[in-house]
PDB file of N, CA and C in Angstrom:
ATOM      1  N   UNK A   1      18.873 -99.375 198.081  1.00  0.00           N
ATOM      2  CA  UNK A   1      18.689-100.543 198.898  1.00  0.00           C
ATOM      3  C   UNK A   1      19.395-100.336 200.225  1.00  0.00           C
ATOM      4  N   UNK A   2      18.818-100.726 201.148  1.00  0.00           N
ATOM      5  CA  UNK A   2      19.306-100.508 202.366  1.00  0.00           C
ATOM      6  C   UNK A   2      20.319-102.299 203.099  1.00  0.00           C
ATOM      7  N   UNK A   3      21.336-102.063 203.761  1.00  0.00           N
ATOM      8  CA  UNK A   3      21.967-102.788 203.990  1.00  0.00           C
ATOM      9  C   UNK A   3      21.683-103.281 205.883  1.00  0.00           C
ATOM     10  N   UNK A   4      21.257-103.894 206.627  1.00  0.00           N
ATOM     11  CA  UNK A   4      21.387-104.280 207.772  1.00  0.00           C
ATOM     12  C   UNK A   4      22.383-104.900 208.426  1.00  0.00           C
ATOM     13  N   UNK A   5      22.466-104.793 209.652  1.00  0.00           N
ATOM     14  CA  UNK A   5      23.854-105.445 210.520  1.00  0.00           C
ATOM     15  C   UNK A   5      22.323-106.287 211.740  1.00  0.00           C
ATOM     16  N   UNK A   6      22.597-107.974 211.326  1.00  0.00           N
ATOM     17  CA  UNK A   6      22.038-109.132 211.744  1.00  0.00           C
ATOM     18  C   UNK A   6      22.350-108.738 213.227  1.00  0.00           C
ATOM     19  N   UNK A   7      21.584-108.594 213.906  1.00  0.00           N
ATOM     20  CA  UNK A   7      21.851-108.664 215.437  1.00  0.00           C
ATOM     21  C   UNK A   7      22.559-107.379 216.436  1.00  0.00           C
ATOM     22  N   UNK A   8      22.615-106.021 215.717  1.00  0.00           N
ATOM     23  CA  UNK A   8      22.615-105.428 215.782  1.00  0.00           C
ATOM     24  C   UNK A   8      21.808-104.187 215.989  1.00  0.00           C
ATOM     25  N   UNK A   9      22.149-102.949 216.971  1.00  0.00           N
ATOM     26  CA  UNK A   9      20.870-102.144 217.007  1.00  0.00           C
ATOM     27  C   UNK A   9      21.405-100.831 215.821  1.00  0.00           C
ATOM     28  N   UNK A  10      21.863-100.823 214.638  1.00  0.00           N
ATOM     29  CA  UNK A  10      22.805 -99.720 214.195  1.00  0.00           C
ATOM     30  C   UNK A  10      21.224 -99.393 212.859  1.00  0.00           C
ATOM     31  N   UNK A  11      21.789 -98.342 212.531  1.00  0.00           N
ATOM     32  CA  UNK A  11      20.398 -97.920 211.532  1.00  0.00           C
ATOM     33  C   UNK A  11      21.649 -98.706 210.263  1.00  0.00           C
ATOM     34  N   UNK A  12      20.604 -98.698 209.076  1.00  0.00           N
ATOM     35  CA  UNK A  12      20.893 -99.310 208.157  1.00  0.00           C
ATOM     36  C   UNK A  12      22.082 -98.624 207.230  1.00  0.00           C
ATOM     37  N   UNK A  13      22.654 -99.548 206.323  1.00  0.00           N
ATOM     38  CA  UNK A  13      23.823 -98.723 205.523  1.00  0.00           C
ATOM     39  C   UNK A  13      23.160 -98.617 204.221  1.00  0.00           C
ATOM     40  N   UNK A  14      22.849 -97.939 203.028  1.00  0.00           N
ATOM     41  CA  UNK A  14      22.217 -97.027 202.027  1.00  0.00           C
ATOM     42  C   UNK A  14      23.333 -97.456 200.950  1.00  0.00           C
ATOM     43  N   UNK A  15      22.889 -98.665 200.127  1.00  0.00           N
ATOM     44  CA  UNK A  15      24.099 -98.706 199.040  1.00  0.00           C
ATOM     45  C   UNK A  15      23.104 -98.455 197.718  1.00  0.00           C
ATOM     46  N   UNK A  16      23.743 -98.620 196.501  1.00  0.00           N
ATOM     47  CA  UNK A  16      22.971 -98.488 194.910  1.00  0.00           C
ATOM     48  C   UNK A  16      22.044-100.139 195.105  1.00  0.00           C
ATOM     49  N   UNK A  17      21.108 -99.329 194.140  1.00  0.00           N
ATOM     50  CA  UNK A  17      20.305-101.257 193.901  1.00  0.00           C
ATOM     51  C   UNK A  17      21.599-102.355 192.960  1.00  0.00           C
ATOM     52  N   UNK A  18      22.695-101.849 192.832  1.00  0.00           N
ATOM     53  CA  UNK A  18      23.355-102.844 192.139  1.00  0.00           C
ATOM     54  C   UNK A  18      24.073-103.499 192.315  1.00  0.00           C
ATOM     55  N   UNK A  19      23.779-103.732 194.164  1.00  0.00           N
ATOM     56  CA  UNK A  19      24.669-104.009 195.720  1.00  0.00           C
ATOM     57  C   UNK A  19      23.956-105.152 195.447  1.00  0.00           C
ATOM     58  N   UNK A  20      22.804-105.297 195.131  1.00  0.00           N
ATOM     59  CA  UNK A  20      22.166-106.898 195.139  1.00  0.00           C
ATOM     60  C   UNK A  20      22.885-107.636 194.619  1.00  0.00           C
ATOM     61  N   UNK A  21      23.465-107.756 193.483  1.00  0.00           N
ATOM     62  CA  UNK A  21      24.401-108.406 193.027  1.00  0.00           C
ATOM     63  C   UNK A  21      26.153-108.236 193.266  1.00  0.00           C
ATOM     64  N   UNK A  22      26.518-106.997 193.787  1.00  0.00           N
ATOM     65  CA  UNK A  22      27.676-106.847 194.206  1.00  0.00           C
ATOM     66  C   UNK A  22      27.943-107.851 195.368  1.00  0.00           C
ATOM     67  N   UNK A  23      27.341-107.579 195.982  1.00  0.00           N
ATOM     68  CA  UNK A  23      27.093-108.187 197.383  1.00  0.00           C
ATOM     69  C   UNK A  23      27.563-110.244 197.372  1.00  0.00           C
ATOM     70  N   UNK A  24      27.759-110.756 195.995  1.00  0.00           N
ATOM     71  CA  UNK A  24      28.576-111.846 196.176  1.00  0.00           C
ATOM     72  C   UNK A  24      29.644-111.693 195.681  1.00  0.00           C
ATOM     73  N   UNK A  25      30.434-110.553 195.829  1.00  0.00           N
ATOM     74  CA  UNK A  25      31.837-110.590 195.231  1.00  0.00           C
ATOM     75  C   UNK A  25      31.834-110.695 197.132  1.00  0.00           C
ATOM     76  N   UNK A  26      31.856-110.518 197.843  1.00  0.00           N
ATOM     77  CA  UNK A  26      32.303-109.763 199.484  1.00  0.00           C
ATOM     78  C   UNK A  26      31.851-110.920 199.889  1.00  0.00           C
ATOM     79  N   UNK A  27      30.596-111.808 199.962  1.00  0.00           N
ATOM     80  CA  UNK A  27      30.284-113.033 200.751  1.00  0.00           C
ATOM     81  C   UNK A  27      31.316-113.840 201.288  1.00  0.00           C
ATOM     82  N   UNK A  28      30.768-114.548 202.399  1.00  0.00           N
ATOM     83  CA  UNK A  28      31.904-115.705 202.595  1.00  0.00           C
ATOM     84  C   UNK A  28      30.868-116.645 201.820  1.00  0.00           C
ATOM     85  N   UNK A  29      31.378-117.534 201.544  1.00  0.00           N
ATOM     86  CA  UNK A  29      31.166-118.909 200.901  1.00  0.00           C
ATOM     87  C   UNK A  29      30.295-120.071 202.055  1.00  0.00           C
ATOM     88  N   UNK A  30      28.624-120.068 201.741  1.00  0.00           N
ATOM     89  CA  UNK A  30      28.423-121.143 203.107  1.00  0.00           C
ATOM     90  C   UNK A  30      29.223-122.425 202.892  1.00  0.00           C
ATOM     91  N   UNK A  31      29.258-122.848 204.292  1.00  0.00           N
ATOM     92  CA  UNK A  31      29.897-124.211 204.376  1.00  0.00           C
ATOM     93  C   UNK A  31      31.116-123.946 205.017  1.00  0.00           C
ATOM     94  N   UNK A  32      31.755-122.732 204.493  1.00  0.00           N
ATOM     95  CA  UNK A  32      33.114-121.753 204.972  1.00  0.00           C
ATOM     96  C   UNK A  32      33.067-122.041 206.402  1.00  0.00           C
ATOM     97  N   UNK A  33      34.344-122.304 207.145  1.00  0.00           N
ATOM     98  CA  UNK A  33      34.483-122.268 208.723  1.00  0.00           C
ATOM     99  C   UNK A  33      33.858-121.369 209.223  1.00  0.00           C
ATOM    100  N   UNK A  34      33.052-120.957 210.490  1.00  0.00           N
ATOM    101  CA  UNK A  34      32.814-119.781 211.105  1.00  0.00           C
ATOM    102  C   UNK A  34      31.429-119.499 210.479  1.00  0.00           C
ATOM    103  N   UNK A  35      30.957-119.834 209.135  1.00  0.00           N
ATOM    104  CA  UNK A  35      29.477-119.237 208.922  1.00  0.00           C
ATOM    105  C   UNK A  35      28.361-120.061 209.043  1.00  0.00           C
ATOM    106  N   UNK A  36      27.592-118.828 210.107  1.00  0.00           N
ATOM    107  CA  UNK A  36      26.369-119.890 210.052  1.00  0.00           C
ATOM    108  C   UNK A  36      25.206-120.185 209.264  1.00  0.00           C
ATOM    109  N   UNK A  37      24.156-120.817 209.410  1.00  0.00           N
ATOM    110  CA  UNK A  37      23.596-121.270 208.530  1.00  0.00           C
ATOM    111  C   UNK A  37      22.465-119.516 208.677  1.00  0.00           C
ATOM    112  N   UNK A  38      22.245-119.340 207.150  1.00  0.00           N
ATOM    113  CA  UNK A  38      21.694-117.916 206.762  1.00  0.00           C
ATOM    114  C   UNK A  38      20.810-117.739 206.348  1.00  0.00           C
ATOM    115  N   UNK A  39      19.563-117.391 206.355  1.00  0.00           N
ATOM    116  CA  UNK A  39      18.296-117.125 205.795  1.00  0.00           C
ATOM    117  C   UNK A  39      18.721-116.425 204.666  1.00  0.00           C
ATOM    118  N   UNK A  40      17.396-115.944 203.883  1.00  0.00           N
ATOM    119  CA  UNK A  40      17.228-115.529 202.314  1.00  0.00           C
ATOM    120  C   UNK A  40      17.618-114.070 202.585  1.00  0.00           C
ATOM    121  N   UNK A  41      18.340-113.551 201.616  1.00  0.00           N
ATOM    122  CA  UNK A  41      18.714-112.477 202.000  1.00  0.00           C
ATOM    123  C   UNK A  41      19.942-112.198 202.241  1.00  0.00           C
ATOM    124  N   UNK A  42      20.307-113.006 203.567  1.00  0.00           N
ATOM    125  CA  UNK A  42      21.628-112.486 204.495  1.00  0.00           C
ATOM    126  C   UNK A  42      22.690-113.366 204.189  1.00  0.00           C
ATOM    127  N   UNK A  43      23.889-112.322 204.212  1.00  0.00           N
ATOM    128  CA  UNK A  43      25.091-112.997 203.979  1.00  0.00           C
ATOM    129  C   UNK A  43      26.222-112.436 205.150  1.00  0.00           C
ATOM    130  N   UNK A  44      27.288-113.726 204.940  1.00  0.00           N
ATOM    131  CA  UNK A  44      28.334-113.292 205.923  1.00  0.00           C
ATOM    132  C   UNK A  44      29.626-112.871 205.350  1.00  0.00           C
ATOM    133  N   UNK A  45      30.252-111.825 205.900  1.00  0.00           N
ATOM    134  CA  UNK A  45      31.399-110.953 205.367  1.00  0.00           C
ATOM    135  C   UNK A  45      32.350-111.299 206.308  1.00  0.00           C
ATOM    136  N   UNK A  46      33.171-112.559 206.241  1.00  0.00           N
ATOM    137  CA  UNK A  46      34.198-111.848 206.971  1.00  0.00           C
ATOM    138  C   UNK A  46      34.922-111.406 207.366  1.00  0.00           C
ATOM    139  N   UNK A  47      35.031-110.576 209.013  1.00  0.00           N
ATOM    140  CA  UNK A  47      35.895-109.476 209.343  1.00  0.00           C
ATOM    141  C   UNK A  47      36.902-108.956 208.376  1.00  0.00           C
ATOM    142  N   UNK A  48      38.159-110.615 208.721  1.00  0.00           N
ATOM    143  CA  UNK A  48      40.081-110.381 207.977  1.00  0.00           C
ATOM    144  C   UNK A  48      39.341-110.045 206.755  1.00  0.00           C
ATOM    145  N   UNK A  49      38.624-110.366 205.963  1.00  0.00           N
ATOM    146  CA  UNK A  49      38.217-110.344 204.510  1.00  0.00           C
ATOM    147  C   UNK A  49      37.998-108.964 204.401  1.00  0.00           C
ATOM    148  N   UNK A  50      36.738-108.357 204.993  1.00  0.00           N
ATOM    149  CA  UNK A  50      36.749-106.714 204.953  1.00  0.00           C
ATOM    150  C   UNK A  50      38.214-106.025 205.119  1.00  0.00           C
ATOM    151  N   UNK A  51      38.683-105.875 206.161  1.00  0.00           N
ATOM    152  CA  UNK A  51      39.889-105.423 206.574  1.00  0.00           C
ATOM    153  C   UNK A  51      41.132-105.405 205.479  1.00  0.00           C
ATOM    154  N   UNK A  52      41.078-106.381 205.061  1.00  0.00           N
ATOM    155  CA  UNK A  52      41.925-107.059 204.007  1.00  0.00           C
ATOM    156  C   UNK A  52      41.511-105.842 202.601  1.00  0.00           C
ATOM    157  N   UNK A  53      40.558-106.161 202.097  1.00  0.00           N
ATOM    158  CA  UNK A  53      39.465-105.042 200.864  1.00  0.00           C
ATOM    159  C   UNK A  53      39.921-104.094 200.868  1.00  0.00           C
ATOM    160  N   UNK A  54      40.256-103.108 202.480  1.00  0.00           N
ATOM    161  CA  UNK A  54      40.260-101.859 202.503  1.00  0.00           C
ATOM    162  C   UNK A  54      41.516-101.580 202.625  1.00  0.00           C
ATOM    163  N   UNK A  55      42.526-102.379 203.149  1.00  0.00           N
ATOM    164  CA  UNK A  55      43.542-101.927 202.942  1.00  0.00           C
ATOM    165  C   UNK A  55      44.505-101.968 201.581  1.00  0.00           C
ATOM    166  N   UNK A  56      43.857-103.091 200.845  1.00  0.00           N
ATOM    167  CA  UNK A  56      44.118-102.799 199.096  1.00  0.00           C
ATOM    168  C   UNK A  56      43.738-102.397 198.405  1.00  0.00           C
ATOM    169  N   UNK A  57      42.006-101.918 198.580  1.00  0.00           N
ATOM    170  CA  UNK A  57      41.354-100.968 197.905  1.00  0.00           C
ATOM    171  C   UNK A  57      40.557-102.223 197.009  1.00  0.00           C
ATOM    172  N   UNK A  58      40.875-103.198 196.719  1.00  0.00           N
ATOM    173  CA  UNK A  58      40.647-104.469 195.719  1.00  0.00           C
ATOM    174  C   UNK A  58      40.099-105.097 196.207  1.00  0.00           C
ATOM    175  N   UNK A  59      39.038-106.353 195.802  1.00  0.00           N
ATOM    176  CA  UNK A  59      38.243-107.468 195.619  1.00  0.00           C
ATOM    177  C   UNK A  59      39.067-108.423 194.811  1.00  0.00           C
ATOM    178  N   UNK A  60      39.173-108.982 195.211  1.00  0.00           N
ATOM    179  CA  UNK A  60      39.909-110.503 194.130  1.00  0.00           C
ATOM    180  C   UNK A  60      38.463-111.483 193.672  1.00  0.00           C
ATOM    181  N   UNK A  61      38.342-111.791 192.600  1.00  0.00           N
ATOM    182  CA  UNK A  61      36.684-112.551 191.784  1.00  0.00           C
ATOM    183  C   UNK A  61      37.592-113.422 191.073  1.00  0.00           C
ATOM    184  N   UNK A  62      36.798-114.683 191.171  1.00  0.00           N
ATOM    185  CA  UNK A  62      37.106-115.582 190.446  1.00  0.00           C
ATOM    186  C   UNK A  62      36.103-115.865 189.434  1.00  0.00           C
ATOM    187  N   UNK A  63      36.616-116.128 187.812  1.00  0.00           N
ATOM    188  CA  UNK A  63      35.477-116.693 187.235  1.00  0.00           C
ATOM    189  C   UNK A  63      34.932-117.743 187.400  1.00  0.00           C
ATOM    190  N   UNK A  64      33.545-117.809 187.133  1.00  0.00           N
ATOM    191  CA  UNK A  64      32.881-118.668 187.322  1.00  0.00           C
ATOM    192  C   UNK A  64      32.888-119.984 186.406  1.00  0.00           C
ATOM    193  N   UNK A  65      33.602-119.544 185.420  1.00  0.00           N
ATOM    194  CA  UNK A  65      34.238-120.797 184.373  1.00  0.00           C
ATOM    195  C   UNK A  65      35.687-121.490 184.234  1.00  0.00           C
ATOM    196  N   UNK A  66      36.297-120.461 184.913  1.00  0.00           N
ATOM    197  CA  UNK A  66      37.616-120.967 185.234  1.00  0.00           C
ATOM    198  C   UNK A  66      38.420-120.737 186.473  1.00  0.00           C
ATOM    199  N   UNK A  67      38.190-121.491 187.476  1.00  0.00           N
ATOM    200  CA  UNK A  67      38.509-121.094 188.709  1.00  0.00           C
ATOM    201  C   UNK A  67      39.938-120.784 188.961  1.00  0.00           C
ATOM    202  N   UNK A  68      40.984-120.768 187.808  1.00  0.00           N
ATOM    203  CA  UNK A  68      42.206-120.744 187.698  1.00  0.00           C
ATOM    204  C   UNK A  68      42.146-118.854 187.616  1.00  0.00           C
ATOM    205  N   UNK A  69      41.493-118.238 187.014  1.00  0.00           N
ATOM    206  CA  UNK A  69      41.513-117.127 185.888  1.00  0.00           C
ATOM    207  C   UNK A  69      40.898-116.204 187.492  1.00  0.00           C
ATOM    208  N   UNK A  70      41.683-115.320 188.163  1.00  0.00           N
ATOM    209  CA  UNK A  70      41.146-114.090 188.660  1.00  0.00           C
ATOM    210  C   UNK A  70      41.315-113.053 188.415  1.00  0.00           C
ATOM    211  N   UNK A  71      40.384-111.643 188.994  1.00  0.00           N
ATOM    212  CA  UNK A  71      40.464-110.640 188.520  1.00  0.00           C
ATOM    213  C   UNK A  71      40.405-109.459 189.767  1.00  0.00           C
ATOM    214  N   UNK A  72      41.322-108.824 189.689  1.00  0.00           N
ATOM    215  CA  UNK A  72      41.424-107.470 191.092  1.00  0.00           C
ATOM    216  C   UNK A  72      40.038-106.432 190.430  1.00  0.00           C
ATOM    217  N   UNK A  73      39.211-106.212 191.411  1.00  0.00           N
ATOM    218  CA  UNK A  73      38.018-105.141 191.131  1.00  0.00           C
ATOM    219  C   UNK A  73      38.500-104.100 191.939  1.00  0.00           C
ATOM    220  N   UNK A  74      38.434-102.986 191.768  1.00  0.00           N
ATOM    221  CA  UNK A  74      39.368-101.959 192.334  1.00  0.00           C
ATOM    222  C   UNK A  74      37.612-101.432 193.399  1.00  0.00           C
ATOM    223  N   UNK A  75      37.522-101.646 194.707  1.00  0.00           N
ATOM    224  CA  UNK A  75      36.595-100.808 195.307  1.00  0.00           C
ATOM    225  C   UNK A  75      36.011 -99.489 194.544  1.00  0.00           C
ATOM    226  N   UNK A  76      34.294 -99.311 194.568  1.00  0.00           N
ATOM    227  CA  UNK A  76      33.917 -98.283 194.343  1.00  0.00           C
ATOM    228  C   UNK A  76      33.855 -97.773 196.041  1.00  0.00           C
ATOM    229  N   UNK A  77      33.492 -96.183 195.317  1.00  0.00           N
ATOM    230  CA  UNK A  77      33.447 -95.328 196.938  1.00  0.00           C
ATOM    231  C   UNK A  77      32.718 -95.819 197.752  1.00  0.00           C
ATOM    232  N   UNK A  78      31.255 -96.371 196.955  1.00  0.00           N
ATOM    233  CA  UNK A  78      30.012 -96.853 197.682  1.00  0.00           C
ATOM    234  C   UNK A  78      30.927 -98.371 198.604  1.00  0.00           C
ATOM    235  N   UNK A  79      31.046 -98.931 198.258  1.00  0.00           N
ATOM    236  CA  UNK A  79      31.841-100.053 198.317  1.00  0.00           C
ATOM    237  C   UNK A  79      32.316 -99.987 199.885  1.00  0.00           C
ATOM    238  N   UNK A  80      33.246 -98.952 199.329  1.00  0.00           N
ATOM    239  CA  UNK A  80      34.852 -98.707 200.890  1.00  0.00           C
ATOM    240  C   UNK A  80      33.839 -98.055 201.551  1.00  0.00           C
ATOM    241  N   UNK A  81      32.860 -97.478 202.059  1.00  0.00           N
ATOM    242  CA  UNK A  81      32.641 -97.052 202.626  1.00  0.00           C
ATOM    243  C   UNK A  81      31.722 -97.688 203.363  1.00  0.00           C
ATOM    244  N   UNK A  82      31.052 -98.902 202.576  1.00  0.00           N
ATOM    245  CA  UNK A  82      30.146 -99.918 203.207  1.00  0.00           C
ATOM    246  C   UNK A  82      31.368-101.128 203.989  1.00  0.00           C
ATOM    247  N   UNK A  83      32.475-101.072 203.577  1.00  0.00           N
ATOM    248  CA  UNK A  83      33.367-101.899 204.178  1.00  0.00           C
ATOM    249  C   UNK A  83      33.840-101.627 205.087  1.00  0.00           C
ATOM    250  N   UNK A  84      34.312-100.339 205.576  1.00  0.00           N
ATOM    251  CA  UNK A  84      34.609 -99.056 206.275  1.00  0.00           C
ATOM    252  C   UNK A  84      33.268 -99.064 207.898  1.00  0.00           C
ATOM    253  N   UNK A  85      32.053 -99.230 207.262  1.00  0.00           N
ATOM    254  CA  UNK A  85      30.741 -99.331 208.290  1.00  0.00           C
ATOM    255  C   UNK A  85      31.033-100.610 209.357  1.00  0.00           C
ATOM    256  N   UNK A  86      31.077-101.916 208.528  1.00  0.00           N
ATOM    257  CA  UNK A  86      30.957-103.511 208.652  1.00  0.00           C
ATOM    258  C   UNK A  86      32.344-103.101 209.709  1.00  0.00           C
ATOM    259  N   UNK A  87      33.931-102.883 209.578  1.00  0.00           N
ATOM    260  CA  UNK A  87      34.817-103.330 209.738  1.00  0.00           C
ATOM    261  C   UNK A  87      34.110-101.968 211.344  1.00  0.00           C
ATOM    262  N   UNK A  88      34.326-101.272 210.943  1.00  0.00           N
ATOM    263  CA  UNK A  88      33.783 -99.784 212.404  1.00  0.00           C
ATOM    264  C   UNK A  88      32.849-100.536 213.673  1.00  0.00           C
ATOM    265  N   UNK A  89      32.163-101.208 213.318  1.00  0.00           N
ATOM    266  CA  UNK A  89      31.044-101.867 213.989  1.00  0.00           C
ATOM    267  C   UNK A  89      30.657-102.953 214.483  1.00  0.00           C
ATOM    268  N   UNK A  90      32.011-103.695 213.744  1.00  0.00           N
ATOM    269  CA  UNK A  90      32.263-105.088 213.920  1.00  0.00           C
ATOM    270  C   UNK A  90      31.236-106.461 213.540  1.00  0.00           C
ATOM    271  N   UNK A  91      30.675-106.045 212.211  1.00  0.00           N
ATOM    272  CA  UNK A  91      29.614-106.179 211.459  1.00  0.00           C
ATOM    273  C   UNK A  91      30.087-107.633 210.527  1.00  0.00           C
ATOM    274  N   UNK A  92      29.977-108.678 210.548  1.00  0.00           N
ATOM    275  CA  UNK A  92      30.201-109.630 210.087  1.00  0.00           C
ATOM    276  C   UNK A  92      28.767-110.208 209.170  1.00  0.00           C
ATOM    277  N   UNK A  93      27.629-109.812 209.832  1.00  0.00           N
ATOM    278  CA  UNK A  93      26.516-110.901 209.534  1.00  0.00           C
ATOM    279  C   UNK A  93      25.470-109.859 209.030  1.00  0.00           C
ATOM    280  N   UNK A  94      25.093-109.698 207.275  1.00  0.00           N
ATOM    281  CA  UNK A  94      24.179-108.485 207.252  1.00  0.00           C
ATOM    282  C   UNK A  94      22.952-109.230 206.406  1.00  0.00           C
ATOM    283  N   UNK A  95      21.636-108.470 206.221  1.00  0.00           N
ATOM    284  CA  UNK A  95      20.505-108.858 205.175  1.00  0.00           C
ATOM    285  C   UNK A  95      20.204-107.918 204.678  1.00  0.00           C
ATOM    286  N   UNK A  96      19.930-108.353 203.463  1.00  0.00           N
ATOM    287  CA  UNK A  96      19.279-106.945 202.286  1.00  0.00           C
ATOM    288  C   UNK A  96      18.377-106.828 202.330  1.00  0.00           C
ATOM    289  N   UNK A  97      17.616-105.468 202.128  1.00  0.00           N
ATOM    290  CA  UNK A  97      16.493-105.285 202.314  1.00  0.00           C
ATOM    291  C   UNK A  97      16.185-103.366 201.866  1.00  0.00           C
TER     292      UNK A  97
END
């Protein structure tokens, strides 16, 4: 699956098809300050949030049944390196495709 940068002229970033679903551990949350409203598809990452990922290597997930209960996901390579692209490029706003 190929990854896009919204408003951008950059060629696409190349993650596993299992980014479709990865891809809401990294979202911002709509409604969230700063995001705008997003077509099907596209989500917003942002920046401090990437930046943040890569310098711990970790994702923090909350369950979806107990919003008390989180869990550190340790970055895959595919991952840091798609975080690594976004944070290089200044890539906040992407769509799947």
């Amino acid at each position: 699956m190929r990854v896009f940068a919204v408003g951008k002229d950059l060629p696409p970033f190349v993650m596993p098809d299992r980014f479709r679903t990865d891809v809401a551990y990294f979202m911002t949350p709509a409604g969230s300050a700063g995001v705008p409203t997003l077509g099907p598809g596209e989500y917003w990452i942002r920046r401090e949030d990437a930046r943040q990922w890569l310098d711990e290597l970790v994702v923090r997930v909350v369950s979806p049944l107990d919003a008390e209960a989180q869990a550190e996901l340790e970055l895959t390579d595919e991952q840091e390196g798609w975080l690594e692209w976004l944070v290089k490029h200044d890539i906040q706003h992407v769509k799947l495709g």
